[in-house]
N, C-alpha and C. Protein backbone atom coordinates (compact mmCIF):
# COMPACT_ATOMS: atom_id res chain seq x y z
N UNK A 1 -3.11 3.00 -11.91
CA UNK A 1 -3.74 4.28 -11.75
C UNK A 1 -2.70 5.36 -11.99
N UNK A 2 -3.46 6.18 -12.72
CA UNK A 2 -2.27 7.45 -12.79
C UNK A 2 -2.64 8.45 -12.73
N UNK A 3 -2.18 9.82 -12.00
CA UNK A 3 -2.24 11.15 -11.28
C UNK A 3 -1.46 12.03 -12.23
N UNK A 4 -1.92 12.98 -12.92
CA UNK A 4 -1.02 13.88 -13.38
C UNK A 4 0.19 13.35 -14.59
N UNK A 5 -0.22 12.19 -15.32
CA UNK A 5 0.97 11.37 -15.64
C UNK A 5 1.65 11.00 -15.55
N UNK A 6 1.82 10.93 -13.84
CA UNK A 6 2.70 10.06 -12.77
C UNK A 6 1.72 8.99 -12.36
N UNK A 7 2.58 7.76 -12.12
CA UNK A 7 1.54 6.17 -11.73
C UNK A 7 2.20 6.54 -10.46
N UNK A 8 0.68 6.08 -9.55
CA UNK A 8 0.52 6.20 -8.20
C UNK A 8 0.49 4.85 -7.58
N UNK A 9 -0.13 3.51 -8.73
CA UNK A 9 -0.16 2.31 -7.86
C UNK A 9 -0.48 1.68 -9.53
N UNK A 10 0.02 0.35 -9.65
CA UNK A 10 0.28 -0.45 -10.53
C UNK A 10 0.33 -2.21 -10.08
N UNK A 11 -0.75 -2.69 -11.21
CA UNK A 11 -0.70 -4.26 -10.30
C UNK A 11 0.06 -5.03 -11.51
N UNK A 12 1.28 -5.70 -10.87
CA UNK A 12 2.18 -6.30 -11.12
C UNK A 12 2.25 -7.95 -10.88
N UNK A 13 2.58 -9.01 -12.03
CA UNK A 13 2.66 -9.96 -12.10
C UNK A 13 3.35 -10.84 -10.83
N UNK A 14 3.61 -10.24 -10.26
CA UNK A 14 4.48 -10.35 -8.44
C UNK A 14 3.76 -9.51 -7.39
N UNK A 15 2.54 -8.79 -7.60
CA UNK A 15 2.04 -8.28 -6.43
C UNK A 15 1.54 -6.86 -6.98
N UNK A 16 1.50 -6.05 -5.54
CA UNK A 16 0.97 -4.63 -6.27
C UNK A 16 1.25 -3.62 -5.36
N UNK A 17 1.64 -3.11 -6.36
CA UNK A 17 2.99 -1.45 -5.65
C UNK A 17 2.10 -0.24 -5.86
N UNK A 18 2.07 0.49 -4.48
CA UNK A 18 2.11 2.04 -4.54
C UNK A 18 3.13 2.34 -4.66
N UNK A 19 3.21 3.53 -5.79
CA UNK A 19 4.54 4.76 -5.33
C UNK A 19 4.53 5.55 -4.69
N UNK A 20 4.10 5.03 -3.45
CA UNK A 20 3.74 5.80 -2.04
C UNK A 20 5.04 5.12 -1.30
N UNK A 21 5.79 4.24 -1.50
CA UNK A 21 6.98 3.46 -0.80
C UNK A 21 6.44 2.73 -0.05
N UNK A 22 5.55 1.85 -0.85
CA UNK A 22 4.93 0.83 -0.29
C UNK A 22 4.62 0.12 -1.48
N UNK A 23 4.61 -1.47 -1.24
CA UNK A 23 4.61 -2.46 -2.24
C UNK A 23 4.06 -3.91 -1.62
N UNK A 24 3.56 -4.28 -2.26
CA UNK A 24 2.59 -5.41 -0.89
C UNK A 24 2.95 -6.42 -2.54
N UNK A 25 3.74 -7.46 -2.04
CA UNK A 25 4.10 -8.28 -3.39
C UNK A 25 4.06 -9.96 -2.73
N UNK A 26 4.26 -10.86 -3.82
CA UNK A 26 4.49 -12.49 -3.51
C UNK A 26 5.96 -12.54 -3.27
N UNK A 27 6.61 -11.79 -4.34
CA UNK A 27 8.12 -12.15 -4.07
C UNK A 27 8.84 -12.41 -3.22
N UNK A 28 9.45 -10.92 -2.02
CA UNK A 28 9.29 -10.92 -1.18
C UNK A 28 8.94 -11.79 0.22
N UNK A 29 7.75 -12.06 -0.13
CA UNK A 29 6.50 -12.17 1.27
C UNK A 29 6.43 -11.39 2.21
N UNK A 30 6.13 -10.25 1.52
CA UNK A 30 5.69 -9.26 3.03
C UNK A 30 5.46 -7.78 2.50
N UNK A 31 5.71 -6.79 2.99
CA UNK A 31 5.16 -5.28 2.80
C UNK A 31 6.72 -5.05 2.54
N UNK A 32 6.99 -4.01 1.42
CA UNK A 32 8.08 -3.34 1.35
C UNK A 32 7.71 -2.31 1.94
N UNK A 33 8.67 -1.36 2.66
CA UNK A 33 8.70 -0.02 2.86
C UNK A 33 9.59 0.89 2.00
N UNK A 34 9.45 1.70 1.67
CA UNK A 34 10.34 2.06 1.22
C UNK A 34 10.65 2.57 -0.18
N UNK A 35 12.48 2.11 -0.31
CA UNK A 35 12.79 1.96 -1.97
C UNK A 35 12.61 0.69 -2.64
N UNK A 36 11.78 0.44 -3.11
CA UNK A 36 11.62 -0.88 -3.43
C UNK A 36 12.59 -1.64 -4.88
N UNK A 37 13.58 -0.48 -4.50
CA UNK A 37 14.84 -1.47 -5.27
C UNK A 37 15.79 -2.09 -4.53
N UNK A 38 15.51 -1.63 -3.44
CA UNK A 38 16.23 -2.51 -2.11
C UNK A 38 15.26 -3.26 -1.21
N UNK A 39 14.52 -4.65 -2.03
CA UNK A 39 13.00 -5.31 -1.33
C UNK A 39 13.92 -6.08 -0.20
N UNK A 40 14.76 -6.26 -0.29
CA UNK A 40 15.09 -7.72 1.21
C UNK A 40 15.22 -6.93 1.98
N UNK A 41 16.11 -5.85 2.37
CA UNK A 41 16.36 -4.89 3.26
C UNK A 41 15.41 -4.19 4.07
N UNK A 42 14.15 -3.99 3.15
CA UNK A 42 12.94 -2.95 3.34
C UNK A 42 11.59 -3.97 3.28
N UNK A 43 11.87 -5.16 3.73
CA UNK A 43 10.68 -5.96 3.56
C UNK A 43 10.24 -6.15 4.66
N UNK A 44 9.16 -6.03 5.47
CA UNK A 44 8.75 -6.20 6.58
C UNK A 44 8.23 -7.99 5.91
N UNK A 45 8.51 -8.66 6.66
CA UNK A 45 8.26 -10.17 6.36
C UNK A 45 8.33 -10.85 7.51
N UNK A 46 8.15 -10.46 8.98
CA UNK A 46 8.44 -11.45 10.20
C UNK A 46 7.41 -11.19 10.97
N UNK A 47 5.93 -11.49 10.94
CA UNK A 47 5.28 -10.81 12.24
C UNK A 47 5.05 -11.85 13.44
N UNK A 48 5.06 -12.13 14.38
CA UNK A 48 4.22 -13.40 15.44
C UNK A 48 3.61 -12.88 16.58
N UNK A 49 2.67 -13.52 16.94
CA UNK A 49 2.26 -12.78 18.47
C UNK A 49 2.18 -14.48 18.90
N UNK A 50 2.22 -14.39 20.81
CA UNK A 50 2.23 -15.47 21.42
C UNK A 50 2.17 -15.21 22.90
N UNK A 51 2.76 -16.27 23.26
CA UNK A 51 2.69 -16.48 24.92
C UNK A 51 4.08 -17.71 25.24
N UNK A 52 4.57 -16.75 26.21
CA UNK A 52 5.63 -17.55 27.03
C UNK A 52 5.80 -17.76 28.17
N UNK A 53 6.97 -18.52 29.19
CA UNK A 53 6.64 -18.84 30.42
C UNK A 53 8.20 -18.03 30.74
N UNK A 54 7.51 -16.87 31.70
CA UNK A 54 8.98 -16.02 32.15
C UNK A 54 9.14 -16.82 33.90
N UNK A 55 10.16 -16.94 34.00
CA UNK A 55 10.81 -17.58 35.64
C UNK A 55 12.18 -16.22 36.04
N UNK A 56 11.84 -16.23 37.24
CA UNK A 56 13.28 -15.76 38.13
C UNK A 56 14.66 -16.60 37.46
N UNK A 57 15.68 -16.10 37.11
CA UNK A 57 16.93 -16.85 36.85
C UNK A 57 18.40 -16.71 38.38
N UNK A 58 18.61 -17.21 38.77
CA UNK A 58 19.82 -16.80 39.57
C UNK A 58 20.69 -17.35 39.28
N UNK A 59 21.26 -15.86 39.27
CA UNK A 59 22.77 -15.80 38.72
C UNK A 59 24.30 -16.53 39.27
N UNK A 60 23.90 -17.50 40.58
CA UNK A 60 25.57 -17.79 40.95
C UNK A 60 24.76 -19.26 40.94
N UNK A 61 23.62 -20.00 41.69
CA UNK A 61 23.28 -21.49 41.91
C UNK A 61 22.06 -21.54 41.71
N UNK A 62 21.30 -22.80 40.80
CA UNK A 62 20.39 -23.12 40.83
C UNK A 62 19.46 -23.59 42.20
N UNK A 63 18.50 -22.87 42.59
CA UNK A 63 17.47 -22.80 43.56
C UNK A 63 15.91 -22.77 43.26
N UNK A 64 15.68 -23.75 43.90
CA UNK A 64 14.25 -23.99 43.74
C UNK A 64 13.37 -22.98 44.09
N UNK A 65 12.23 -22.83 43.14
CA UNK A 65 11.41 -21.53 43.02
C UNK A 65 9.96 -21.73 42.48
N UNK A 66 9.10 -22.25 43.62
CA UNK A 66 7.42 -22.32 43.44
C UNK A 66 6.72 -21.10 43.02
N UNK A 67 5.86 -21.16 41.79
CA UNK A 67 5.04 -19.93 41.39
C UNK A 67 3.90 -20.27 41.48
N UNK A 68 3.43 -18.90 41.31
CA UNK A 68 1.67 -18.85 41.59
C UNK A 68 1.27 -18.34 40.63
N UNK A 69 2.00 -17.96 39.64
CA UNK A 69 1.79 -17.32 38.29
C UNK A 69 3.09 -16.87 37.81
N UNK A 70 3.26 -17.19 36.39
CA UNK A 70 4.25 -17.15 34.99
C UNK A 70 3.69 -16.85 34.13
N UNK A 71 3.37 -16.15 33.61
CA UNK A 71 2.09 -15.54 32.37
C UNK A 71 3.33 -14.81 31.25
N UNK A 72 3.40 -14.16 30.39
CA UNK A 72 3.94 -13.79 29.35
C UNK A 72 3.48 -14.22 28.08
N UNK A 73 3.72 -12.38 27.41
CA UNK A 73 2.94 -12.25 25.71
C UNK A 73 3.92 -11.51 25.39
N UNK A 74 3.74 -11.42 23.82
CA UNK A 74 4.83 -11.67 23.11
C UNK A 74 4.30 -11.27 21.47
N UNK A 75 4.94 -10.12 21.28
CA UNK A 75 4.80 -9.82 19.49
C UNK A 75 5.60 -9.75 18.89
N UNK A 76 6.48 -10.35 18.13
CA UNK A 76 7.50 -9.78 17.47
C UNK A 76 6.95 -9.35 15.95
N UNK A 77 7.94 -7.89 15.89
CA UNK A 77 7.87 -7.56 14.21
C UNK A 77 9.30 -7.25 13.64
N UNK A 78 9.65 -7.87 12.31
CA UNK A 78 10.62 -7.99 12.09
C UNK A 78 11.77 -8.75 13.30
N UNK A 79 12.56 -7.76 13.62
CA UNK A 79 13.99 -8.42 14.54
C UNK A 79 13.57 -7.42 16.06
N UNK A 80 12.79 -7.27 16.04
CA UNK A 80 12.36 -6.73 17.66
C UNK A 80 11.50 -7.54 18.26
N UNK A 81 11.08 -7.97 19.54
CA UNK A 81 10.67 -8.54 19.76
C UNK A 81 9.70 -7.20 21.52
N UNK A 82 8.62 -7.39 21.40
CA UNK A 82 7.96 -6.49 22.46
C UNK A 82 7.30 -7.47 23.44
N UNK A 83 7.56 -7.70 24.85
CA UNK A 83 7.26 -8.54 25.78
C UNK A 83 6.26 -7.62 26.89
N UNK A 84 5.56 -8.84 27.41
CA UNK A 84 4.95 -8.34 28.65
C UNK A 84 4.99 -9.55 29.80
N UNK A 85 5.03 -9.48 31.12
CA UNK A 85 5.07 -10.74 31.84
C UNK A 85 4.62 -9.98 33.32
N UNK A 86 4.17 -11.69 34.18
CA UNK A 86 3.71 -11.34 35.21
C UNK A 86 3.90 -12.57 35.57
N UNK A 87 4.81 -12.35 37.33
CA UNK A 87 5.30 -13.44 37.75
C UNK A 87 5.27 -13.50 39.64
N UNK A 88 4.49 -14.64 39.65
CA UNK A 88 4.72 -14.54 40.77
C UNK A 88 4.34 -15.36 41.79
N UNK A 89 5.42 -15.66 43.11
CA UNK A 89 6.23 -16.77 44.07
C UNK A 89 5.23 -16.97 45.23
N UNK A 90 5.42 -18.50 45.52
CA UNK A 90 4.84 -18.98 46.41
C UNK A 90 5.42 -19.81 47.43
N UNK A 91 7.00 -20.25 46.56
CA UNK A 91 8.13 -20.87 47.46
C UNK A 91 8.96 -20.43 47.49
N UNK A 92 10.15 -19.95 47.79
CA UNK A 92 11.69 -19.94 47.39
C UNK A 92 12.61 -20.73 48.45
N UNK A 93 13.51 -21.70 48.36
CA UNK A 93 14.27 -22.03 49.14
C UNK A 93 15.85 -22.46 48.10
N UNK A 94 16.85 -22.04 49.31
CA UNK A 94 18.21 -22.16 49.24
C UNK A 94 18.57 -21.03 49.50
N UNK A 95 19.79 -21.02 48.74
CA UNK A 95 20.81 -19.71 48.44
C UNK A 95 20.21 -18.69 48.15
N UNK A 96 19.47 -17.76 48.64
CA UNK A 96 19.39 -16.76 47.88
C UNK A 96 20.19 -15.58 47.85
N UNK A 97 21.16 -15.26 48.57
CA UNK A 97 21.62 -14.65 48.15
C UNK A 97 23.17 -14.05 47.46
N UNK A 98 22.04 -13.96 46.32
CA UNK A 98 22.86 -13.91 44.72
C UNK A 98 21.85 -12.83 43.71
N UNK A 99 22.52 -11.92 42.65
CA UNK A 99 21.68 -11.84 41.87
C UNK A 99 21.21 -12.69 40.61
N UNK A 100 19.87 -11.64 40.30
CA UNK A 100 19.16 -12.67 39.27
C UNK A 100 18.24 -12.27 38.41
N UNK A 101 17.21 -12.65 37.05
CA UNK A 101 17.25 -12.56 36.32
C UNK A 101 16.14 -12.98 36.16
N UNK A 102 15.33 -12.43 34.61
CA UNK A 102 14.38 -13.04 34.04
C UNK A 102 15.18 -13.80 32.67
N UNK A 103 13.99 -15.28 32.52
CA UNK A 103 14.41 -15.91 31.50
C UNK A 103 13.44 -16.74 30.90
N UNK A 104 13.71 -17.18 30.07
CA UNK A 104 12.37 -17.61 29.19
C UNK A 104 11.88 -16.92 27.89
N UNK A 105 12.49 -15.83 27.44
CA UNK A 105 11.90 -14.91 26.41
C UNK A 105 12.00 -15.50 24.98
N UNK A 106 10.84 -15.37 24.58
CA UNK A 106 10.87 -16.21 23.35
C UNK A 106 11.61 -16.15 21.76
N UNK A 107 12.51 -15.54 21.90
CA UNK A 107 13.41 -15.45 21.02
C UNK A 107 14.55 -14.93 21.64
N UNK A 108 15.99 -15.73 20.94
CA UNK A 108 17.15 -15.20 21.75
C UNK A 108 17.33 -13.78 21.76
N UNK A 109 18.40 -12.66 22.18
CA UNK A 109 18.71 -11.75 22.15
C UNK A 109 19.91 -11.57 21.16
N UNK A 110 19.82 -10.63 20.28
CA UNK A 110 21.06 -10.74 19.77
C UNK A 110 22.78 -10.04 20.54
N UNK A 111 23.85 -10.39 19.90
CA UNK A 111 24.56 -10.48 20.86
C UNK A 111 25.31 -9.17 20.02
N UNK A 112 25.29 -8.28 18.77
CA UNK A 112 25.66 -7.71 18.34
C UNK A 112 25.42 -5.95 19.04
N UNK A 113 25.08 -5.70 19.44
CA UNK A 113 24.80 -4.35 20.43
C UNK A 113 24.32 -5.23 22.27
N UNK A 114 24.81 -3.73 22.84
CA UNK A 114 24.31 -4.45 24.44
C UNK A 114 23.12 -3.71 24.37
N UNK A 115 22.21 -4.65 25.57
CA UNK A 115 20.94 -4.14 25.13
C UNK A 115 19.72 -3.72 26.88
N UNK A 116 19.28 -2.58 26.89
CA UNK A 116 18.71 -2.35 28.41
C UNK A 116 17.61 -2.19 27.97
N UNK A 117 16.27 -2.64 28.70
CA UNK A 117 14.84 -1.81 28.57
C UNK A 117 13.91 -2.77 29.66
N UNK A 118 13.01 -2.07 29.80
CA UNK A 118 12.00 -2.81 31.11
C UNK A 118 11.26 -1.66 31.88
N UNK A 119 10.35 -1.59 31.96
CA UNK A 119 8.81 -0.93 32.83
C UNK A 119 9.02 -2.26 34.14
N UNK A 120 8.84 -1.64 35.35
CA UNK A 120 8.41 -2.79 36.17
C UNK A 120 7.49 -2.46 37.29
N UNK A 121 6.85 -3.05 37.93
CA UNK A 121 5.92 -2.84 38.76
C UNK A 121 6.14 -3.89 39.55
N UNK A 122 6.56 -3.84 41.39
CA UNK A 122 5.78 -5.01 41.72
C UNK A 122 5.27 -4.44 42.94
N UNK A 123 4.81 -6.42 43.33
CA UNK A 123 4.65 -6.21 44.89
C UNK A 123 4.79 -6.76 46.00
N UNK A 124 4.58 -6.53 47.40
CA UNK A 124 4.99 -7.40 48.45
C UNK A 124 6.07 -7.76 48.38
N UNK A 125 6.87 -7.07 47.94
CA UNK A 125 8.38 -7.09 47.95
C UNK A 125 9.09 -7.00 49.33
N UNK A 126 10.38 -7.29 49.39
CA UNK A 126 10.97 -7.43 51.47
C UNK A 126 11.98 -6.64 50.89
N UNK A 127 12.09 -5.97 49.86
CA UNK A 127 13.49 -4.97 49.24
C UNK A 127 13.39 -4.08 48.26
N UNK A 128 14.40 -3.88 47.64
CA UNK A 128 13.90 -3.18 46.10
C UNK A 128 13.37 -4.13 44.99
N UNK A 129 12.55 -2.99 44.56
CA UNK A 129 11.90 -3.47 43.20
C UNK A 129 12.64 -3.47 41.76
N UNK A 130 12.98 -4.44 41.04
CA UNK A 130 13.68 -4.26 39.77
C UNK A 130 13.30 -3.30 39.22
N UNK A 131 14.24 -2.18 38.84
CA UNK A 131 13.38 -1.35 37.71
C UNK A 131 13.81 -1.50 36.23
N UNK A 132 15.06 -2.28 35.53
CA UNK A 132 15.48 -2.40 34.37
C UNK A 132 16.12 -3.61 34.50
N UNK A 133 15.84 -4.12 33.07
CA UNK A 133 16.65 -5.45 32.41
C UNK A 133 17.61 -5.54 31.18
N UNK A 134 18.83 -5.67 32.18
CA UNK A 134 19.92 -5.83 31.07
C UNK A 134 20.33 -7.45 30.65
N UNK A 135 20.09 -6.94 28.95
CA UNK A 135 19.77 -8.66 28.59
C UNK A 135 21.29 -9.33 28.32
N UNK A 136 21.45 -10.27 28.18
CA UNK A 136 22.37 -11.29 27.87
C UNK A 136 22.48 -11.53 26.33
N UNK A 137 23.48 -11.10 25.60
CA UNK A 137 23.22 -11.53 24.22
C UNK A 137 23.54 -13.50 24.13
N UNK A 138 22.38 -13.61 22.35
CA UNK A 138 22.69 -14.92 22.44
C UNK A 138 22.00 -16.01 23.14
N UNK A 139 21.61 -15.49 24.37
CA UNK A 139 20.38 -16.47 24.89
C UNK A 139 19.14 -16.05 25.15
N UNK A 140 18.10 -16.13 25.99
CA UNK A 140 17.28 -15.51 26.27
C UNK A 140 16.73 -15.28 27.37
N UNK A 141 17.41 -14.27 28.18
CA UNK A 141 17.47 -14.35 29.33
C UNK A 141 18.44 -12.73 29.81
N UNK A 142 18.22 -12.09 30.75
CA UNK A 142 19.04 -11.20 31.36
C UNK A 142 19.07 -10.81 32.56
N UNK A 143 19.31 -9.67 33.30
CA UNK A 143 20.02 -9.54 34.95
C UNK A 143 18.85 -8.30 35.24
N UNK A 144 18.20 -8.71 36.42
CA UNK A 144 17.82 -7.66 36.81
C UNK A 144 18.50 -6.42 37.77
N UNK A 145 18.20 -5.17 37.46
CA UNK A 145 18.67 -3.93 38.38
C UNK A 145 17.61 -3.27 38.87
N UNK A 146 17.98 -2.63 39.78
CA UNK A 146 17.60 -1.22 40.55
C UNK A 146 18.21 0.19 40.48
N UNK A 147 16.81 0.90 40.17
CA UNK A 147 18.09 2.38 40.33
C UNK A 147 18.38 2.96 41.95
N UNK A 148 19.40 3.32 42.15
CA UNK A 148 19.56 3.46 43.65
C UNK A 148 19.85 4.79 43.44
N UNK A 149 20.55 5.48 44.40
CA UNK A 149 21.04 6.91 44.53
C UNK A 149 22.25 7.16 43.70
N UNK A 150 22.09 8.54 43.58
CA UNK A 150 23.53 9.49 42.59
C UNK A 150 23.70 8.88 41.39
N UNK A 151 22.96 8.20 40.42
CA UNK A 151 22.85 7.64 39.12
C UNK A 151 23.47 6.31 39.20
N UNK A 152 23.10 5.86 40.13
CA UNK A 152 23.90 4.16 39.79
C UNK A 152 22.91 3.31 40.24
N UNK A 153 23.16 2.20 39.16
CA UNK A 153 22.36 0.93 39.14
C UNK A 153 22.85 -0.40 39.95
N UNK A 154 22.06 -1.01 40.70
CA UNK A 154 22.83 -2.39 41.38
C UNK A 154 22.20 -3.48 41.16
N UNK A 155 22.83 -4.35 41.02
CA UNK A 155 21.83 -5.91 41.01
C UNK A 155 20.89 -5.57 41.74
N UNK A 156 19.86 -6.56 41.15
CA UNK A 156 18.73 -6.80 41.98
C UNK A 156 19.05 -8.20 42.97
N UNK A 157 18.33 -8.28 44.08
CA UNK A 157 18.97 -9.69 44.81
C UNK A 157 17.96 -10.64 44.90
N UNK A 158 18.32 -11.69 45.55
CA UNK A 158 17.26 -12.49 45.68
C UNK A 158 16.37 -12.34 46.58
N UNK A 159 17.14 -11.52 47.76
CA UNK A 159 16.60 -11.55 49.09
C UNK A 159 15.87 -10.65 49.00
N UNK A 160 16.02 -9.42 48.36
CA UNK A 160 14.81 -8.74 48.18
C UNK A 160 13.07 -8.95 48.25
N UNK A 161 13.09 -10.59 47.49
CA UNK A 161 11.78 -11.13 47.12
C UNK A 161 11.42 -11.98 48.41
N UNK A 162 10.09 -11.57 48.76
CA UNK A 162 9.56 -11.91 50.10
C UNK A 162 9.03 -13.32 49.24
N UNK A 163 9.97 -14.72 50.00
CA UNK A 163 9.62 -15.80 49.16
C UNK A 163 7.99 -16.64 49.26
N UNK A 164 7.40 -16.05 49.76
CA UNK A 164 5.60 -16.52 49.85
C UNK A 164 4.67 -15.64 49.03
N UNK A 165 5.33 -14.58 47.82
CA UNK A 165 4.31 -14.16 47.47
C UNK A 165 4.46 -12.49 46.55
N UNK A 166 5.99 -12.41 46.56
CA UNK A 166 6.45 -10.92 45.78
C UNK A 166 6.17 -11.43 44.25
N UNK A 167 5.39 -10.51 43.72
CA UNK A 167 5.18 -10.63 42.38
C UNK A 167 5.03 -9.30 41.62
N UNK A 168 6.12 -9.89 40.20
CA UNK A 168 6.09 -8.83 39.55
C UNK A 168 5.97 -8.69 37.89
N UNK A 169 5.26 -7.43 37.64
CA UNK A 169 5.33 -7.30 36.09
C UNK A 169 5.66 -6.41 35.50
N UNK A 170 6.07 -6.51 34.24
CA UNK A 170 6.69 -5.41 33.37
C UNK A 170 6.43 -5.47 32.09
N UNK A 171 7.29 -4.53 31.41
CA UNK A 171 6.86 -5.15 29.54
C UNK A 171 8.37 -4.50 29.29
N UNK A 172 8.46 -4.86 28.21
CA UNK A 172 10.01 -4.39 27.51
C UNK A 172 10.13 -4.43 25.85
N UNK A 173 11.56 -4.30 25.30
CA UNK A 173 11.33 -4.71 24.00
C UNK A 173 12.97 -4.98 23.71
N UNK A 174 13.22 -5.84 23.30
CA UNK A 174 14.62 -6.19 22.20
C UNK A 174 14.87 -6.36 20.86
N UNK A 175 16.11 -6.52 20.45
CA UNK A 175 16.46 -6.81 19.37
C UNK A 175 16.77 -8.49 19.24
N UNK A 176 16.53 -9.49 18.05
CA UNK A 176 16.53 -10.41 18.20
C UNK A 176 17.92 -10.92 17.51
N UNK A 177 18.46 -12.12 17.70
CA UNK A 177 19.56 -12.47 16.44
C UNK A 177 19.62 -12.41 15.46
């Protein structure tokens, strides 16, 4: 098609390009954005949606931890990955106190930037409520915090969680490896 004697969109033996910076081709596999003389760079080519199983992690000894719900969803596009989860206890016994962590996220974290984000909500809590998750590059998994007074953040603990029944959810988003 052509506008003014400028081509606006053209179907090509590899797919079919607007010169809108957009190009929907086989080559590739996926949507360019962009300059489409730079297609690997500008190719959107990774989408998934799903479901995972998020758990409490603690951070100094492994301790046993009965749930009443582990729910988690999951979209990734490209190298980000956007989570949601809802978790929540019906046992806890040992050590608890230590801090600790969510883990389970379905793609590792990458380890090339440090990385913070998290919405949280809970409830029936015996302490503070996590409000952010700083992830762990490299695996999949990170540390929960609280914001406390005069701008500082502290672990979240174990003891916080009233072990018959504190449950909590959030959503977040990372970068992947």
């Amino acid at each position: 098609l052509m506008k003014s004697g400028s081509t606006i969109m053209q179907l090509r033996a590899d797919g079919f390009e607007m010169k809108q910076d957009i190009y929907f081709g086989t080559a590739g596999k996926g949507i360019v954005l962009g300059n489409t003389s730079n297609v690997d760079a500008n190719t959107l080519d990774d989408y998934e949606e799903g479901s995972w199983t998020p758990s409490f992690y603690p951070l100094s000894s492994n301790i046993p931890i009965t749930y009443t719900t582990r729910e988690g969803k999951y979209t990734k596009i490209g190298n980000v990955v956007y989570w949601h989860l809802k978790i929540q206890v019906s046992n806890i016994t040992g050590n608890r106190n230590q801090a600790f962590g969510i883990s389970g996220f379905p793609h590792n974290i990458t380890n090339s930037q440090a990385q913070a984000s998290g919405s949280f909500y809970g409830e029936t809590w015996d302490g503070e409520i996590p409000t952010t998750l700083k992830y762990f590059g490299n695996v999949n998994r990170g540390q929960l915090y609280y914001y406390a007074d005069a701008m500082k953040y502290y672990s979240s603990s174990m003891l916080d969680i009233n072990v018959s029944s504190s449950m909590l959810m959030g959503s977040g988003f990372y970068y992947t490896s």
